[in-house]
N, C-alpha and C. Protein backbone atom coordinates (compact mmCIF):
# COMPACT_ATOMS: atom_id res chain seq x y z
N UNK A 1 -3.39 16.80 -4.29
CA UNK A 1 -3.56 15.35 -4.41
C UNK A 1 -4.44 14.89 -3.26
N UNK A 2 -5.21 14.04 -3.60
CA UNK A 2 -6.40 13.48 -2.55
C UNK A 2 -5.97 12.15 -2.38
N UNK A 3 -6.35 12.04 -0.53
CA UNK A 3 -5.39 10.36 0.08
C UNK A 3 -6.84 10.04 0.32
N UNK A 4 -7.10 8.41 -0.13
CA UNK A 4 -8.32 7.86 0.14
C UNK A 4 -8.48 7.96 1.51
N UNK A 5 -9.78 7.67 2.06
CA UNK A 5 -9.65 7.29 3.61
C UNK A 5 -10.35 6.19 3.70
N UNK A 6 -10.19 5.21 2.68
CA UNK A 6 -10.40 3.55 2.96
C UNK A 6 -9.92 3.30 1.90
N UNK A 7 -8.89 2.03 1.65
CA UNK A 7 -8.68 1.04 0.92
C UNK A 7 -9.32 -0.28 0.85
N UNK A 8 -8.94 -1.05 -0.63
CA UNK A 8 -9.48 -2.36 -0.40
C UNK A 8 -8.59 -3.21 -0.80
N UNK A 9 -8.70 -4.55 -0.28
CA UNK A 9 -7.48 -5.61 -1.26
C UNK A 9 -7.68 -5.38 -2.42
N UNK A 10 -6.05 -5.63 -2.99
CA UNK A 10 -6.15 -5.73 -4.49
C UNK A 10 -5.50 -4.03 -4.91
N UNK A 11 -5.98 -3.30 -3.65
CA UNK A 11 -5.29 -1.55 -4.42
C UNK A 11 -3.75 -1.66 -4.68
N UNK A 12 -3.41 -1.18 -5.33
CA UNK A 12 -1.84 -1.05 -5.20
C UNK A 12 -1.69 0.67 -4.32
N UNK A 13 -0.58 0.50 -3.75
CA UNK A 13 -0.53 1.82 -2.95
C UNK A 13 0.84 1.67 -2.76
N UNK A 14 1.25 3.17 -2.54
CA UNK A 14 2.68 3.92 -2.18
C UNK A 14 2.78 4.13 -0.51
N UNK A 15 3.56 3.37 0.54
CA UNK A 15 3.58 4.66 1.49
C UNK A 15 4.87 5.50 1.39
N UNK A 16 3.58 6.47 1.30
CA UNK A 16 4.16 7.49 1.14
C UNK A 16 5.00 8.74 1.83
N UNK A 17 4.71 7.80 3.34
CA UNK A 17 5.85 9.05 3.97
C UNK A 17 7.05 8.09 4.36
N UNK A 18 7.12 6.80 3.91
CA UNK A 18 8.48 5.94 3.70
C UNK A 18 9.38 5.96 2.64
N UNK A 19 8.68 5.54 1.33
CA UNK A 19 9.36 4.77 0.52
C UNK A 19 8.74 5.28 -1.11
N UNK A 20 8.77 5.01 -1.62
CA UNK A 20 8.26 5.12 -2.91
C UNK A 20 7.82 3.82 -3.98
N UNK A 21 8.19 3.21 -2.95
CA UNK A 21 7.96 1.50 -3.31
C UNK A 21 6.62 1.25 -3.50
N UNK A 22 6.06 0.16 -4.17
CA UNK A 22 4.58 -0.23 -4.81
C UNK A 22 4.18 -1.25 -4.19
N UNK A 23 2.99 -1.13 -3.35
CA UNK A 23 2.55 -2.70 -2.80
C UNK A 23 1.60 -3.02 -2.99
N UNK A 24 1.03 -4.49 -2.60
CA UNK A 24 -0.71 -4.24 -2.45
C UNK A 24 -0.87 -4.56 -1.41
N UNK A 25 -2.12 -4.18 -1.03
CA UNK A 25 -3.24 -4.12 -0.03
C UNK A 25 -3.62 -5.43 -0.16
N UNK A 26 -3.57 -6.03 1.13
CA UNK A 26 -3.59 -7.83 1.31
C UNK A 26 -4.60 -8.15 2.53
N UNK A 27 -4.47 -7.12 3.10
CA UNK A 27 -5.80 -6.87 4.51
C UNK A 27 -6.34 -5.93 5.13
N UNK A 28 -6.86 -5.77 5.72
CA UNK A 28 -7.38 -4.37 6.45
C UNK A 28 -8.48 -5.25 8.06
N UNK A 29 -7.92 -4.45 9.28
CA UNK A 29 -8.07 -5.05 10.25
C UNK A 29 -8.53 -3.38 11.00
N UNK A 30 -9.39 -4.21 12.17
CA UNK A 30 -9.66 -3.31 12.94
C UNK A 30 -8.65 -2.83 14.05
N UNK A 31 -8.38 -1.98 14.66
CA UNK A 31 -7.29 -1.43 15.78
C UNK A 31 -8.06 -1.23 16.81
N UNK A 32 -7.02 -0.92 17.99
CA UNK A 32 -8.12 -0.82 19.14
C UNK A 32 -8.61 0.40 19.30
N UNK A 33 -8.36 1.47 18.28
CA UNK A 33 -9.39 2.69 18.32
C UNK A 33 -10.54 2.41 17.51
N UNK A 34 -10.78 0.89 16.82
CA UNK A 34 -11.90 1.42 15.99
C UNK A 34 -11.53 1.43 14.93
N UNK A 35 -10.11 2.29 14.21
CA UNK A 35 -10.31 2.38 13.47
C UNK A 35 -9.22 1.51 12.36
N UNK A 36 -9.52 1.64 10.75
CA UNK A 36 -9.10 0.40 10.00
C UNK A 36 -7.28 0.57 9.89
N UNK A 37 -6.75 -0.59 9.70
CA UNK A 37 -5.33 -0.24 9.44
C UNK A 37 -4.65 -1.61 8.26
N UNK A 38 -3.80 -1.16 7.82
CA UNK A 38 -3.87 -1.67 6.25
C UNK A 38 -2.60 -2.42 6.28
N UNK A 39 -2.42 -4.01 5.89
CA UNK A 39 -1.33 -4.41 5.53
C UNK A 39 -1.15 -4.55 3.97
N UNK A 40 0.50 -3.44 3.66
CA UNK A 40 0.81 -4.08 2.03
C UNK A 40 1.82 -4.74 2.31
N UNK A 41 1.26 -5.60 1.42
CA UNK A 41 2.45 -6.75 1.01
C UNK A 41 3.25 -6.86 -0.90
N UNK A 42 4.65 -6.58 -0.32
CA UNK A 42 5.35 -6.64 -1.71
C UNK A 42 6.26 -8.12 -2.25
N UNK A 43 6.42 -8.42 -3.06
CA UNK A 43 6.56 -9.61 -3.72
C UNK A 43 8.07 -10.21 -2.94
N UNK A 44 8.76 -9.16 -2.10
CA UNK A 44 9.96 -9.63 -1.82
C UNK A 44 9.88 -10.24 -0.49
N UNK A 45 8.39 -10.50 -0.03
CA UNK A 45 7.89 -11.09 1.28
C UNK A 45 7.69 -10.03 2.42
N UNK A 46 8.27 -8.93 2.09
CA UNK A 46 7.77 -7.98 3.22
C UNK A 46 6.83 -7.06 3.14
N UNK A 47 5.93 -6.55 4.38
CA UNK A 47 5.03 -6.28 4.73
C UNK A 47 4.59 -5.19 5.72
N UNK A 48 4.34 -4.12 5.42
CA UNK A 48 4.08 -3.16 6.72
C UNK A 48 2.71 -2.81 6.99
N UNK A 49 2.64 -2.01 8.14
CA UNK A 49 1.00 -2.02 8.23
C UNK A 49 1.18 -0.61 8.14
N UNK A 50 -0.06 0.00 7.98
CA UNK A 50 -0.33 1.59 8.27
C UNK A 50 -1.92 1.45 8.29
N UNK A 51 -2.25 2.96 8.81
CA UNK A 51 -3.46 3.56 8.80
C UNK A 51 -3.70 4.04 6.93
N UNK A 52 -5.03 4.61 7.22
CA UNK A 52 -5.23 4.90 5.83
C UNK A 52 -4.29 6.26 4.99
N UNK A 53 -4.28 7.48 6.13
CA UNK A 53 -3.61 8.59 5.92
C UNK A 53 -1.95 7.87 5.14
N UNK A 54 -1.28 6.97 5.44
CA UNK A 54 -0.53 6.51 5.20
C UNK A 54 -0.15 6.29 3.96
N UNK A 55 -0.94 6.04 3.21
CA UNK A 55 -0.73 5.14 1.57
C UNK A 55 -1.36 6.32 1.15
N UNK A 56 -0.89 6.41 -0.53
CA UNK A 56 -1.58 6.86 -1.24
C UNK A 56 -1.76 5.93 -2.78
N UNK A 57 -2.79 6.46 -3.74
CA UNK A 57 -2.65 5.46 -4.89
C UNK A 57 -1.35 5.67 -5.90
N UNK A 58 -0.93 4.46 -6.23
CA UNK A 58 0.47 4.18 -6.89
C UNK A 58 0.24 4.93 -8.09
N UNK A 59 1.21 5.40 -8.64
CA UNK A 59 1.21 5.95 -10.32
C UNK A 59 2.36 5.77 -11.27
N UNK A 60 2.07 6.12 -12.38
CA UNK A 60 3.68 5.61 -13.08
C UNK A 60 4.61 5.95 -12.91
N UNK A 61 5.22 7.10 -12.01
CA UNK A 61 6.55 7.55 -11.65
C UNK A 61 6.80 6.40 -10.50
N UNK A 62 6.34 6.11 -9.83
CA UNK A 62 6.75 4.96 -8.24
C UNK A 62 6.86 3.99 -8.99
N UNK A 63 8.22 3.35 -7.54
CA UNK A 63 8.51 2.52 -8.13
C UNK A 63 7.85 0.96 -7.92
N UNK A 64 8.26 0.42 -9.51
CA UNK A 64 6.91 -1.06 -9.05
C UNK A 64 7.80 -2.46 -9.16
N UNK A 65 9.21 -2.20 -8.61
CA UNK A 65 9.88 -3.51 -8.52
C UNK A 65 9.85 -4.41 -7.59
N UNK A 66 8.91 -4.06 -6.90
CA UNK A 66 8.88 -5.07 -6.09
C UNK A 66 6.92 -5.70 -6.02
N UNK A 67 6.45 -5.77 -7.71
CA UNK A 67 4.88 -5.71 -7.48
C UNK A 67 5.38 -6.84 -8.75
N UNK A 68 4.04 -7.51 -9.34
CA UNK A 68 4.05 -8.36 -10.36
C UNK A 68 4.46 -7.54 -11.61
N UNK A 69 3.48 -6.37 -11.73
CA UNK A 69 3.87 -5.47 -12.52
C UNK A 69 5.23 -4.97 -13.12
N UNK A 70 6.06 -4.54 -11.92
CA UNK A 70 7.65 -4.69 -12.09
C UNK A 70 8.29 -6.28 -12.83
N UNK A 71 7.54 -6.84 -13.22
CA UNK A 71 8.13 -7.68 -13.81
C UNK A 71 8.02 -7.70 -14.99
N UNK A 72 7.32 -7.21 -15.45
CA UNK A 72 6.77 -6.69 -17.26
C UNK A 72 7.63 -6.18 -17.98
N UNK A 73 8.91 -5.05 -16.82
CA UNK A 73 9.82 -4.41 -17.69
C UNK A 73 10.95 -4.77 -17.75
């Protein structure tokens, strides 16, 4: 499996060495190395940041209850 090494708003992504939970990508900011680091935000108001290595892209096994999507089912 291949982990992007940039996201953009709007991706939905897993982190994946937390949770299995579905978020989106709401910003991407610079750090003081330079390099980019990513806030997802899920519908239940919370929010974590990571680097890119962090997330990977969401798929239909993860879970999406906490995305708009999760609301469909």
């Amino acid at each position: 499996m291949s982990y992007s090494t940039r996201w953009f708003e709007g991706d939905m992504v897993v982190a994946w060495r937390f949770n299995d939970l579905v978020g989106e990508v709401t910003k991407a900011s610079l750090n003081a190395d330079g390099e980019r680091d990513y806030m997802v935000y899920y519908t239940d108001g919370a929010c974590e940041w990571g680097d890119a290595s962090d997330f990977r892209e969401a798929n239909d096994l993860d879970n999406w209850s906490l995305t708009e999507r999760g609301k469909m089912f």
